[in-house]
C-alpha atoms as a PDB file:
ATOM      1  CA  UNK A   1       0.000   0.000   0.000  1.00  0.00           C
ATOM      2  CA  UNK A   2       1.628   3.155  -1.109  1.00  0.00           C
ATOM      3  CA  UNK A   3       0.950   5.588   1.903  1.00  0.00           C
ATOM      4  CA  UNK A   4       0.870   9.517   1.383  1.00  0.00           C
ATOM      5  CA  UNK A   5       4.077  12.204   2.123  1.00  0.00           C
ATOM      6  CA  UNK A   6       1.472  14.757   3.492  1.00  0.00           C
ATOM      7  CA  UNK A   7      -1.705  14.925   4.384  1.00  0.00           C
ATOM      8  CA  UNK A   8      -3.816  18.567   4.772  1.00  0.00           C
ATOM      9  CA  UNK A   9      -4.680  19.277   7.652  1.00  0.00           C
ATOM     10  CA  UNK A  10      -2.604  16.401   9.339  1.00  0.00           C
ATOM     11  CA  UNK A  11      -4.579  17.845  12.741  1.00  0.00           C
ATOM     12  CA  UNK A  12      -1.164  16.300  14.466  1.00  0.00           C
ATOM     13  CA  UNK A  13      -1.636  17.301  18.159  1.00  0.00           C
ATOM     14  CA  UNK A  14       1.572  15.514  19.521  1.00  0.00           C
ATOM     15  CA  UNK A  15       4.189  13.041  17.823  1.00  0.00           C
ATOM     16  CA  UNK A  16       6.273  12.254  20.785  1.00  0.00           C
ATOM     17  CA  UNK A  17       9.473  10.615  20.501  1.00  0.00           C
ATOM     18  CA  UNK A  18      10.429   8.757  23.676  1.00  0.00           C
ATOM     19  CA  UNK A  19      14.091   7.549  24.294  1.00  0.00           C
ATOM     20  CA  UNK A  20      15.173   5.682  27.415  1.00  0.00           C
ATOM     21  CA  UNK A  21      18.593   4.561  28.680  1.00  0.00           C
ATOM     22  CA  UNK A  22      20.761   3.368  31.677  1.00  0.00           C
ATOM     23  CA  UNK A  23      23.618   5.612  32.444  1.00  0.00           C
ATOM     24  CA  UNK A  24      26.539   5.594  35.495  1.00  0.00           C
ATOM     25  CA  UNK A  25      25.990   9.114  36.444  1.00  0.00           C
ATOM     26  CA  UNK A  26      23.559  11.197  38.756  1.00  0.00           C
ATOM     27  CA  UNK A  27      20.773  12.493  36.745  1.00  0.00           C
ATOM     28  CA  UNK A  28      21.945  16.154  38.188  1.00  0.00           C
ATOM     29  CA  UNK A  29      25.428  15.593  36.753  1.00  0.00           C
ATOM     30  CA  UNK A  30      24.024  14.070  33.329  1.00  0.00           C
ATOM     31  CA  UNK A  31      21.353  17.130  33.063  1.00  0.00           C
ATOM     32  CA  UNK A  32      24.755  19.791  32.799  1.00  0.00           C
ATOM     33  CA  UNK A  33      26.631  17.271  30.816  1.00  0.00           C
ATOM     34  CA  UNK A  34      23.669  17.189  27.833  1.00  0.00           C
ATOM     35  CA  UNK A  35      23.120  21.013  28.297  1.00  0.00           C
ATOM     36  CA  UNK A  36      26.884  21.647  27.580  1.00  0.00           C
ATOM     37  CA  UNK A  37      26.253  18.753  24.675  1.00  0.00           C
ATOM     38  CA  UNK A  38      23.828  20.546  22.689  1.00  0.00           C
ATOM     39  CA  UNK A  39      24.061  23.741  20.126  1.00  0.00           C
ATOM     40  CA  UNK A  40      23.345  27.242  21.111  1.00  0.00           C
ATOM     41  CA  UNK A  41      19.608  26.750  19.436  1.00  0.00           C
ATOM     42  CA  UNK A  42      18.340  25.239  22.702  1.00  0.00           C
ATOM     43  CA  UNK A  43      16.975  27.605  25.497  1.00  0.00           C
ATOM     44  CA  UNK A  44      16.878  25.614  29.037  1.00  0.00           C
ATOM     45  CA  UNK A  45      14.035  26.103  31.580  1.00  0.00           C
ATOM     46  CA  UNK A  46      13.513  24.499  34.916  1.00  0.00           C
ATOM     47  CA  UNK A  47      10.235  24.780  36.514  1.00  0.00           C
ATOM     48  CA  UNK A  48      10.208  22.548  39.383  1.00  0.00           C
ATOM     49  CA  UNK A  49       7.283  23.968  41.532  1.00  0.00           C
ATOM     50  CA  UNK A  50       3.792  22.659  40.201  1.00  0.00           C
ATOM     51  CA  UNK A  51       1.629  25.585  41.190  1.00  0.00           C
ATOM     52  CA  UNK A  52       3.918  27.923  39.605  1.00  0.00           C
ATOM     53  CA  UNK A  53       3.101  30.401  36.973  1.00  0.00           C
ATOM     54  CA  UNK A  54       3.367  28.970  33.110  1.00  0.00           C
ATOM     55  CA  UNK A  55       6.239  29.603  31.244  1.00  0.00           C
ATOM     56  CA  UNK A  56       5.332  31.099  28.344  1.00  0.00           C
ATOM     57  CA  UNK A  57       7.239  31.786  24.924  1.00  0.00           C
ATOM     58  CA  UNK A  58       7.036  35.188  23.291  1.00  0.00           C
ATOM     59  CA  UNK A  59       4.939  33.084  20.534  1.00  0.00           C
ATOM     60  CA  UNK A  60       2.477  32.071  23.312  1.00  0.00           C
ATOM     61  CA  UNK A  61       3.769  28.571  23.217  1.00  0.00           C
ATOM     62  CA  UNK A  62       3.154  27.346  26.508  1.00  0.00           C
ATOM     63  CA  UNK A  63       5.413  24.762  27.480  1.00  0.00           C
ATOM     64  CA  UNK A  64       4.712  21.956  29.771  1.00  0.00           C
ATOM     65  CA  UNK A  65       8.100  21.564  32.541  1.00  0.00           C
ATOM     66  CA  UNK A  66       6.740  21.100  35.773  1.00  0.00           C
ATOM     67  CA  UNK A  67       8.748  19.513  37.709  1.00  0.00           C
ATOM     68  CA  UNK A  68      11.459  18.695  35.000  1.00  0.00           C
ATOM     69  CA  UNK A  69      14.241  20.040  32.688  1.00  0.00           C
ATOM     70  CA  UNK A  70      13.148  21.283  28.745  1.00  0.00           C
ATOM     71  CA  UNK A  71      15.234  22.240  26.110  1.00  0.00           C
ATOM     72  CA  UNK A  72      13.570  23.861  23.693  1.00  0.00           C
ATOM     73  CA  UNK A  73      14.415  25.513  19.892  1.00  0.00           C
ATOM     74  CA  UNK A  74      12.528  27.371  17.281  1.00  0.00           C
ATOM     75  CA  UNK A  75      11.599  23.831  15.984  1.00  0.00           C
ATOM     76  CA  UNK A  76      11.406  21.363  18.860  1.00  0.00           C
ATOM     77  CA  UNK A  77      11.139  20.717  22.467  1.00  0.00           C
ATOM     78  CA  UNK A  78      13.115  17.682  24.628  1.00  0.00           C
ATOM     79  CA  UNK A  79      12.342  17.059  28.045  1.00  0.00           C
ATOM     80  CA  UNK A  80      14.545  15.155  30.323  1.00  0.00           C
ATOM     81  CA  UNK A  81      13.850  12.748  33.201  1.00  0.00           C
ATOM     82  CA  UNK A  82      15.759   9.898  34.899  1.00  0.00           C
ATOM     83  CA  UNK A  83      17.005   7.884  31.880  1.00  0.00           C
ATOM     84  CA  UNK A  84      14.391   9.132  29.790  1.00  0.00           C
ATOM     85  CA  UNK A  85      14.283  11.676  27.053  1.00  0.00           C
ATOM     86  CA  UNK A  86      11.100  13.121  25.300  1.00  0.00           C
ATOM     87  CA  UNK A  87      11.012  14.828  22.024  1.00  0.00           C
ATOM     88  CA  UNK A  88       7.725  16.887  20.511  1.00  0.00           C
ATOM     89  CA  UNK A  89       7.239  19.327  18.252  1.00  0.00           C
ATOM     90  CA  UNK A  90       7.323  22.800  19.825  1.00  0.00           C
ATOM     91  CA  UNK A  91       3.861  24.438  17.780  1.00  0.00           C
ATOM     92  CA  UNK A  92       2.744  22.734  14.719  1.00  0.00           C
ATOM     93  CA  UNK A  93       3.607  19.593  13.326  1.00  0.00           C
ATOM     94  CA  UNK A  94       7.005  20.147  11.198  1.00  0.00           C
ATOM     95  CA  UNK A  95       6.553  17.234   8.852  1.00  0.00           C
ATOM     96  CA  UNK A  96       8.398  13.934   9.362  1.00  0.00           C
ATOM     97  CA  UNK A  97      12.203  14.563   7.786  1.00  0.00           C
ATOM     98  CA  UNK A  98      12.422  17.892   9.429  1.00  0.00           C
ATOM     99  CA  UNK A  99      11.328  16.598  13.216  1.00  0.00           C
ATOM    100  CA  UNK A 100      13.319  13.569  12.489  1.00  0.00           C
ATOM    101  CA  UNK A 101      16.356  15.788  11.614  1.00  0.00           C
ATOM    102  CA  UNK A 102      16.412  17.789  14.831  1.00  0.00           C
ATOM    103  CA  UNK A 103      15.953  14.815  17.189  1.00  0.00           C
ATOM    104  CA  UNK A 104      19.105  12.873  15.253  1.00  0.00           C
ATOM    105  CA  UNK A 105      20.798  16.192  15.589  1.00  0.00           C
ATOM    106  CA  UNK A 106      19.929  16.248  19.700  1.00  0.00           C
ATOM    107  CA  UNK A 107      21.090  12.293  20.143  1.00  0.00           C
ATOM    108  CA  UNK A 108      24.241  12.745  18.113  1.00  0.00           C
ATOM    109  CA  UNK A 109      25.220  15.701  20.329  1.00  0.00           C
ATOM    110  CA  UNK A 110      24.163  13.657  23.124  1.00  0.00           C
ATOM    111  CA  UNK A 111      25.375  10.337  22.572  1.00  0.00           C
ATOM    112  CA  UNK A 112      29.198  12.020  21.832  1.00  0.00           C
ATOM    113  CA  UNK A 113      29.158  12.695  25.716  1.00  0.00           C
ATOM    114  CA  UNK A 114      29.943   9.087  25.735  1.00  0.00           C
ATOM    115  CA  UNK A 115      27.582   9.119  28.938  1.00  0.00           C
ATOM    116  CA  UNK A 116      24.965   7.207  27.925  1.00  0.00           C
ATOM    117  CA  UNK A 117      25.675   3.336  28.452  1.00  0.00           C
ATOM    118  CA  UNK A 118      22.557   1.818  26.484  1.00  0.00           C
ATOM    119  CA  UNK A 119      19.852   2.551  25.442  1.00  0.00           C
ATOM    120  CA  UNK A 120      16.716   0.453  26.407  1.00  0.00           C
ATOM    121  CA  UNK A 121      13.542   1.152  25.122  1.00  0.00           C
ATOM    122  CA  UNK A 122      12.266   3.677  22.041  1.00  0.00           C
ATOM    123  CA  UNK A 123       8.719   4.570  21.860  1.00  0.00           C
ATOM    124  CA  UNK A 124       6.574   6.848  19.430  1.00  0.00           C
ATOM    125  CA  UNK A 125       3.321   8.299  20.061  1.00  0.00           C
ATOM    126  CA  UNK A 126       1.394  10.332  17.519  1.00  0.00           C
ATOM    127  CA  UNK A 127      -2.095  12.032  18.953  1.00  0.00           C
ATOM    128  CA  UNK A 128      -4.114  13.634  15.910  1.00  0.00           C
ATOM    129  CA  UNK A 129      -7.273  15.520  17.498  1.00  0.00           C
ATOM    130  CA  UNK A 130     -10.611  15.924  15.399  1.00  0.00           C
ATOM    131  CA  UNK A 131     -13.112  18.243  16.905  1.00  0.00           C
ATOM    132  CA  UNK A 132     -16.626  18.240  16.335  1.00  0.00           C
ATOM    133  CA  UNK A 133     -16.121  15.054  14.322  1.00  0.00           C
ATOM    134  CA  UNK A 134     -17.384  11.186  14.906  1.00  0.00           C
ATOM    135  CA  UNK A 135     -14.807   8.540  14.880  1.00  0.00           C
ATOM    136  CA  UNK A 136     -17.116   6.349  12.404  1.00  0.00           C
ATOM    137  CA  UNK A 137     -16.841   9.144   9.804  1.00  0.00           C
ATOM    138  CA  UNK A 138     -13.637   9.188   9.563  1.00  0.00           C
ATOM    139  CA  UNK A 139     -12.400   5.517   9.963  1.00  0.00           C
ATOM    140  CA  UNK A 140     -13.070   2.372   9.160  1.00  0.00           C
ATOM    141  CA  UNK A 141     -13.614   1.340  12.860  1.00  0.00           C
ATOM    142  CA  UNK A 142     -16.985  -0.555  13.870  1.00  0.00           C
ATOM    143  CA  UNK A 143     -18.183  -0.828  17.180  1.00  0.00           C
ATOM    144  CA  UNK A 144     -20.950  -2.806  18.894  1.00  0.00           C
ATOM    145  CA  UNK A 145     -21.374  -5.171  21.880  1.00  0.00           C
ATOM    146  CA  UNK A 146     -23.991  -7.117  23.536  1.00  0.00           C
ATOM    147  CA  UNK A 147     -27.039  -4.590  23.300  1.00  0.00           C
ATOM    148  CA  UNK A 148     -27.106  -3.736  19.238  1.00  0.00           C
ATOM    149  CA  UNK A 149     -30.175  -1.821  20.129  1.00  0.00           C
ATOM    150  CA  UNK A 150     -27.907   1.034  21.559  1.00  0.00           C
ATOM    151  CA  UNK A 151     -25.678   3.346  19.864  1.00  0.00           C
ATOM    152  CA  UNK A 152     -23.041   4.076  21.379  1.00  0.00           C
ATOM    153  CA  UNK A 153     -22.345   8.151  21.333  1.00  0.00           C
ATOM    154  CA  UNK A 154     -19.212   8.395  23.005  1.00  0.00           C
ATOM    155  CA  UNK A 155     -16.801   5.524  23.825  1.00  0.00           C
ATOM    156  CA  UNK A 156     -12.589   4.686  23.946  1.00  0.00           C
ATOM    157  CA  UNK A 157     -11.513   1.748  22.561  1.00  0.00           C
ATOM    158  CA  UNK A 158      -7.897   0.407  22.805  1.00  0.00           C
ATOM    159  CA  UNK A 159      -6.254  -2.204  21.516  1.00  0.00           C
ATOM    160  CA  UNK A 160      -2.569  -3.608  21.835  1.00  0.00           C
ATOM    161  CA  UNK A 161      -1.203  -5.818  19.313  1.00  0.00           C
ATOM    162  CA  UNK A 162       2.348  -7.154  18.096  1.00  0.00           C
ATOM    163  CA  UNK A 163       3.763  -6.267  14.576  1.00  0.00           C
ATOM    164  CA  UNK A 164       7.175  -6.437  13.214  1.00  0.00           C
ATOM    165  CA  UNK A 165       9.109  -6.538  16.310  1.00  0.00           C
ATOM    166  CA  UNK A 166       7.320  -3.343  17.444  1.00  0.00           C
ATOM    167  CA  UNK A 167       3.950  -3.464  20.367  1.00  0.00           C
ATOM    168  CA  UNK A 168       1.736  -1.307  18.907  1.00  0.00           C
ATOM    169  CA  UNK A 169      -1.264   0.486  21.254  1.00  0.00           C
ATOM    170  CA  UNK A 170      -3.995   1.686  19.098  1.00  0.00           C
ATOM    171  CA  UNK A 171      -6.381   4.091  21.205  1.00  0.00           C
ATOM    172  CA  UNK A 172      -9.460   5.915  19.340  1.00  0.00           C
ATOM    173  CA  UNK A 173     -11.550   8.202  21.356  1.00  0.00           C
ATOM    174  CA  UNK A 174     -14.984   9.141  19.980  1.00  0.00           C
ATOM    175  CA  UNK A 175     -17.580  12.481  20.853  1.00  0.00           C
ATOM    176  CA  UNK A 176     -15.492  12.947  24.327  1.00  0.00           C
ATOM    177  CA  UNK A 177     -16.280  16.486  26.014  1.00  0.00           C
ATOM    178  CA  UNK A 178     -13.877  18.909  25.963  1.00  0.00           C
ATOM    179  CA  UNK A 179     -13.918  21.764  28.540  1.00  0.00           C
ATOM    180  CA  UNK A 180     -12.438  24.870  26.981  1.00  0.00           C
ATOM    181  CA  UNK A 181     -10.803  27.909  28.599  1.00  0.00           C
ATOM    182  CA  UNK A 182     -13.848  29.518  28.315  1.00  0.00           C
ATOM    183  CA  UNK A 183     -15.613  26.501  29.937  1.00  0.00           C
ATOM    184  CA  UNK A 184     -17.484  26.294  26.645  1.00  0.00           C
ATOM    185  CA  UNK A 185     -17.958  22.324  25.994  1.00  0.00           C
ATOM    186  CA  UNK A 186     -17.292  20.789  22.662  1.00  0.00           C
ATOM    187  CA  UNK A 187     -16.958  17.242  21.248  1.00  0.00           C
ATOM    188  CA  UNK A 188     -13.878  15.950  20.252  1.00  0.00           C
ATOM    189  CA  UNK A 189     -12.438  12.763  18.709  1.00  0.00           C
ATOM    190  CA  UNK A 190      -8.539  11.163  18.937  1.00  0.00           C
ATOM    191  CA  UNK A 191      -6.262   8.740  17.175  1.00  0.00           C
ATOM    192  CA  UNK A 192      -3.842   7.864  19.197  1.00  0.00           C
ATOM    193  CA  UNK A 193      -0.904   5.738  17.776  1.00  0.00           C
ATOM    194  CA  UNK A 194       1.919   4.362  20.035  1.00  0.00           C
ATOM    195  CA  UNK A 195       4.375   1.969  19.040  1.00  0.00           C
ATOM    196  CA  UNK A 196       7.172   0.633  21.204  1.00  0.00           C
ATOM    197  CA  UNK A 197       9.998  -1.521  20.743  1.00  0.00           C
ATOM    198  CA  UNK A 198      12.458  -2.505  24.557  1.00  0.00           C
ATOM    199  CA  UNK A 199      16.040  -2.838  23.481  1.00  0.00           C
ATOM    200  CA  UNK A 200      19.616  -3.115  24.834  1.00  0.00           C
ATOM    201  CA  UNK A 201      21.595  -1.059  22.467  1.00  0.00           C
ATOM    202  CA  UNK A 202      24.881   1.126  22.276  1.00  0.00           C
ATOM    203  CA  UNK A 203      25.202   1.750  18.798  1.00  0.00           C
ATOM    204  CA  UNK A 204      23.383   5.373  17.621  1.00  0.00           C
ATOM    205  CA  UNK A 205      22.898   4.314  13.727  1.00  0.00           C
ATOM    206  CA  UNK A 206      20.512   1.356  15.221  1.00  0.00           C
ATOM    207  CA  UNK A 207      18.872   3.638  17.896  1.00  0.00           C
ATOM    208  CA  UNK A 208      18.168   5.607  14.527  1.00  0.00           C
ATOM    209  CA  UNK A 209      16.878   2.954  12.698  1.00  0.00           C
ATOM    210  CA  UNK A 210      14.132   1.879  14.761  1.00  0.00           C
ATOM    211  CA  UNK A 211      12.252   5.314  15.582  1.00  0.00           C
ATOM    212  CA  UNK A 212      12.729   5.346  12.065  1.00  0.00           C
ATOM    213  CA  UNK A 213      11.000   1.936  11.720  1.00  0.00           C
ATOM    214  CA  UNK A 214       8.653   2.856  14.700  1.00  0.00           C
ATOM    215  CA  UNK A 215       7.600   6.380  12.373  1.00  0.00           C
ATOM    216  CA  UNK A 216       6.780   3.811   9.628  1.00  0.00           C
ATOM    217  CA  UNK A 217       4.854   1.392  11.709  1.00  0.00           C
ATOM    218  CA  UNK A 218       2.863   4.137  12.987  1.00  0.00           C
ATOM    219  CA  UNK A 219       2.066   5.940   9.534  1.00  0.00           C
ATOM    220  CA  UNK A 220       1.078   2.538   8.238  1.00  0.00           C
ATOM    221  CA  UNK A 221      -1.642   1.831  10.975  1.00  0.00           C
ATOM    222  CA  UNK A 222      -2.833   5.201  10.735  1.00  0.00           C
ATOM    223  CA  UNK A 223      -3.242   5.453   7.194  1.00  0.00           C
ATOM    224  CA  UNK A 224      -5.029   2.336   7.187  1.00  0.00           C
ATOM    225  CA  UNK A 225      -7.735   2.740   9.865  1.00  0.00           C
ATOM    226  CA  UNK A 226      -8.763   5.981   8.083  1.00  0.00           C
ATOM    227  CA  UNK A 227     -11.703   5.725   5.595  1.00  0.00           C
ATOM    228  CA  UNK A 228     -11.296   6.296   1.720  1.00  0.00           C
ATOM    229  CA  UNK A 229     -14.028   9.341   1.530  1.00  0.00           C
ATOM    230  CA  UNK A 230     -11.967  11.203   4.654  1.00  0.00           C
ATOM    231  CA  UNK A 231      -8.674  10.231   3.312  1.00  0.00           C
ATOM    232  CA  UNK A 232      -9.481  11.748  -0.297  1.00  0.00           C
ATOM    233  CA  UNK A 233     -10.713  15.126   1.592  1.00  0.00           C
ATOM    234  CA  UNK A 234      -7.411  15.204   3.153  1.00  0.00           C
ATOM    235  CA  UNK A 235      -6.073  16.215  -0.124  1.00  0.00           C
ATOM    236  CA  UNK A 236      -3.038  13.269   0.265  1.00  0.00           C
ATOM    237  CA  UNK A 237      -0.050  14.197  -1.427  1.00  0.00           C
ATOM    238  CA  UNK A 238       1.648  10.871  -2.711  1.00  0.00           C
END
């Protein structure tokens, strides 16, 4: 199945990149050692008290670092934990070979610290968001149980299967309510994609390699769940 390069609008909410790894040193000591790593692009914050105010970016990007240290760019933002790194798009969705540059560009600098021991488990998560939309418009996805008499208005459904060395969590969300600022309520359906893959790994070119793999597994499962008629509104570029 040939999939599409872009899609418009790809309604992308968040396409998380998630890195962990095993290390010698103190998380303290290995937060100053990536922070020296990385280019003068990145901007550190630290926001470790959870009632404080939100940081906010002169774009009105607010950024979520309670309680942990972000790096951020123009492009992208990483945030760092014990033995775990998170990459997401800082605004919009940059496109696949863009955000996949600039998180290669963060583990090479990274991974030349000659820190990081192994690296143990890669996962990918990609949340698209479709307001004011029903999940059986859009997808090929069929739902009924013991009482076909009811129709179901609102409902999550999740499944977890295995495919191509990768576990693969689908989760679709249909009509849920979503409180605004505001406190106006609206409907709101999700696709939520996230494929994972636990390794024991030193070498960067096959860390690479499989969130490169994991992109593709996700794209695939995606493309395939959605519905011709929605797809071809989508205006897919091939």
């Amino acid at each position: 199945m040939k999939l599409p390069s872009k899609i418009s609008p790809d309604r992308i909410k968040d396409s998380i990149i998630e890195v962990r790894y095993s290390s010698k040193l103190p998380f303290d000591i290995l937060l100053g050692i990536f922070f020296e790593s990385l280019d003068d692009d990145y901007t550190y914050a630290n926001r470790p008290n959870l009632h404080s105010t939100p940081f906010v970016l002169e774009s009105n990007v607010k950024l979520s670092i309670s309680g942990s240290a972000l790096f951020f760019n123009k492009k992208i933002k990483i945030e760092f934990l014990p033995n775990i790194m998170v990459f997401n798009c800082l605004e919009s969705y940059l496109g696949w070979e863009e955000y996949f540059d600039e998180v290669k560009k963060v583990l090479v600098q990274i991974n030349n610290t000659k820190r990081i021991e192994s690296y143990l488990r890669i996962g990918l998560r990609y949340i698209s968001e479709y307001p004011n939309m029903d999940i059986h418009d859009i997808t090929k996805f069929s739902f009924s149980f013991g009482m076909p008499k009811i129709q179901s208005e609102n409902f999550i459904f999740r499944s977890e299967f295995f495919e191509n060395n990768f576990i693969i969590v689908l989760n679709l969300a249909n009509n849920l309510n979503l409180i605004g600022s505001d406190n106006i309520v609206s409907k709101i359906s999700n696709i939520d994609i996230d494929v994972i893959r636990d390794v024991n790994i030193s070498d960067l070119d096959e860390l690479l390699q499989i969130i490169s793999n994991a992109h593709s597994e996700e794209k695939k499962v995606f493309f395939d769940i959605l519905n011709e008629r929605f797809l071809n509104e989508l205006k897919p570029i091939y």
